[in-house]
Protein backbone atom coordinates (compact mmCIF):
# COMPACT_ATOMS: atom_id res chain seq x y z
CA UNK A 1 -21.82 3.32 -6.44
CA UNK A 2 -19.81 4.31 -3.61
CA UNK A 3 -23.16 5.77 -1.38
CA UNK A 4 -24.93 2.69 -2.29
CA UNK A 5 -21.63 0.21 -0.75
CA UNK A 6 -21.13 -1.22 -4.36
CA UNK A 7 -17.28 0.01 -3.94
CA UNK A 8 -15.09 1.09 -0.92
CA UNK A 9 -13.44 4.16 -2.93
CA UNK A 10 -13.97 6.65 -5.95
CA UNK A 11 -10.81 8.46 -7.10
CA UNK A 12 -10.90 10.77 -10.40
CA UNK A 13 -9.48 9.35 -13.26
CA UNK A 14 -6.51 11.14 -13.15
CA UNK A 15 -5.40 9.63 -10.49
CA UNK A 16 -6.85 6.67 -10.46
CA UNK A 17 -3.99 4.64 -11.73
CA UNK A 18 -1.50 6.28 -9.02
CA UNK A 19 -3.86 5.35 -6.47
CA UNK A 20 -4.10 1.32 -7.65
CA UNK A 21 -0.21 1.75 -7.50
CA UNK A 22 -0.22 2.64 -3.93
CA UNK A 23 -3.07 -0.07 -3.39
CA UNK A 24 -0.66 -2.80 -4.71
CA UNK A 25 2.25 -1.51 -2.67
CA UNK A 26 0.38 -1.95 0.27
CA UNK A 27 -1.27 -5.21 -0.80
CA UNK A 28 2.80 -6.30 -1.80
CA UNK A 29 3.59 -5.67 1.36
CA UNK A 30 1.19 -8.33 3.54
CA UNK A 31 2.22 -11.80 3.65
CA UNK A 32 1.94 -13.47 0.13
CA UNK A 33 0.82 -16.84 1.24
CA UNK A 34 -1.59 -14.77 3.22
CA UNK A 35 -3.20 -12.93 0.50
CA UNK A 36 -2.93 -15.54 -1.49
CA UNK A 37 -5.29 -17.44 0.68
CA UNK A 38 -7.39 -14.60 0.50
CA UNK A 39 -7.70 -14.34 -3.21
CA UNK A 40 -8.76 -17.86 -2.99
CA UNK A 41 -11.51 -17.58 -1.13
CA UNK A 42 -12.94 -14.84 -3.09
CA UNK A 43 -12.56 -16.28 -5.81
CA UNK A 44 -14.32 -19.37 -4.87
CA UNK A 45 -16.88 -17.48 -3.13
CA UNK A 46 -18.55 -16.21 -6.56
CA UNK A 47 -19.21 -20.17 -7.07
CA UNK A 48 -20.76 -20.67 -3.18
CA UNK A 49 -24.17 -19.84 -1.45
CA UNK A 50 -22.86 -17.63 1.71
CA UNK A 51 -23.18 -20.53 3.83
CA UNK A 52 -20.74 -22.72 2.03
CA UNK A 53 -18.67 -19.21 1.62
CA UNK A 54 -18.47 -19.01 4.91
CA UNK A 55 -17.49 -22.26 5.56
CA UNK A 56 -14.80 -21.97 3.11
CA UNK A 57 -13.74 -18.88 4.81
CA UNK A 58 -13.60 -20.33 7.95
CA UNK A 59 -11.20 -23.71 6.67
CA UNK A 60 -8.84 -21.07 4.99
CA UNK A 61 -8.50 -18.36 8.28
CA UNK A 62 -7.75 -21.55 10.38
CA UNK A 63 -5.02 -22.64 7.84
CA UNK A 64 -3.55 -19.39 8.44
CA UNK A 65 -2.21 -20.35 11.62
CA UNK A 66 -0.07 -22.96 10.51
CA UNK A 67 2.48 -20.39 8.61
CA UNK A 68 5.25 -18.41 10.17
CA UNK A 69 3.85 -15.14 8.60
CA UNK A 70 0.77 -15.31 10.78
CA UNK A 71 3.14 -15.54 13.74
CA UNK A 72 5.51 -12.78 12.48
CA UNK A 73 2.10 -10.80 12.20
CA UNK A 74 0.66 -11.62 15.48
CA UNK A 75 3.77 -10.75 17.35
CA UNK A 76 4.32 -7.34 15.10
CA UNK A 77 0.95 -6.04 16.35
CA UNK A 78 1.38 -7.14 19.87
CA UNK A 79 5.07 -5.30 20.10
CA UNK A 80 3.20 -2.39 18.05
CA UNK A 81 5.80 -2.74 14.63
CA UNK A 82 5.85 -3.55 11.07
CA UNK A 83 5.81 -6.98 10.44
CA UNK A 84 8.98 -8.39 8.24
CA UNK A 85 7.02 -11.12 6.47
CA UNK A 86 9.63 -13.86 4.51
């Protein structure tokens, strides 16, 4: 699966569940409005032809810029430092 792009990563099952741990942590650790959105638009995307997908995509990135998280983010990169999202 991995060799044909079906999935990003392959980990042995016995550490498998370790490794979704650190996955969440990391994903716990982005903005949750932000991911949020995110989810969303996968989620909806099952539902769309890649046109409308992308569409929807495009409606929910542009949202993004309304929220103080994307402007915490923005700045973090810029000043090169972990963002402290609220």
């Amino acid at each position: 699966a991995e060799s044909k792009g079906l999935v990003a990563r392959v980990y042995p099952a016995e550490s498998l569940v370790e490794e979704a741990l650190t996955m969440a942590r990391k994903i716990a650790s982005f903005s949750k409005p932000i991911v949020q959105m995110a989810k969303e638009a996968v989620n909806a995307s099952y539902e769309m032809t890649l046109e409308e997908g992308t569409r929807f995509e495009r409606r929910i990135f542009h949202s993004t810029f309304s929220t103080e998280d994307r402007k915490e983010g923005m700045s973090a990169f810029v000043e090169k430092r972990q963002a402290d999202f609220k």
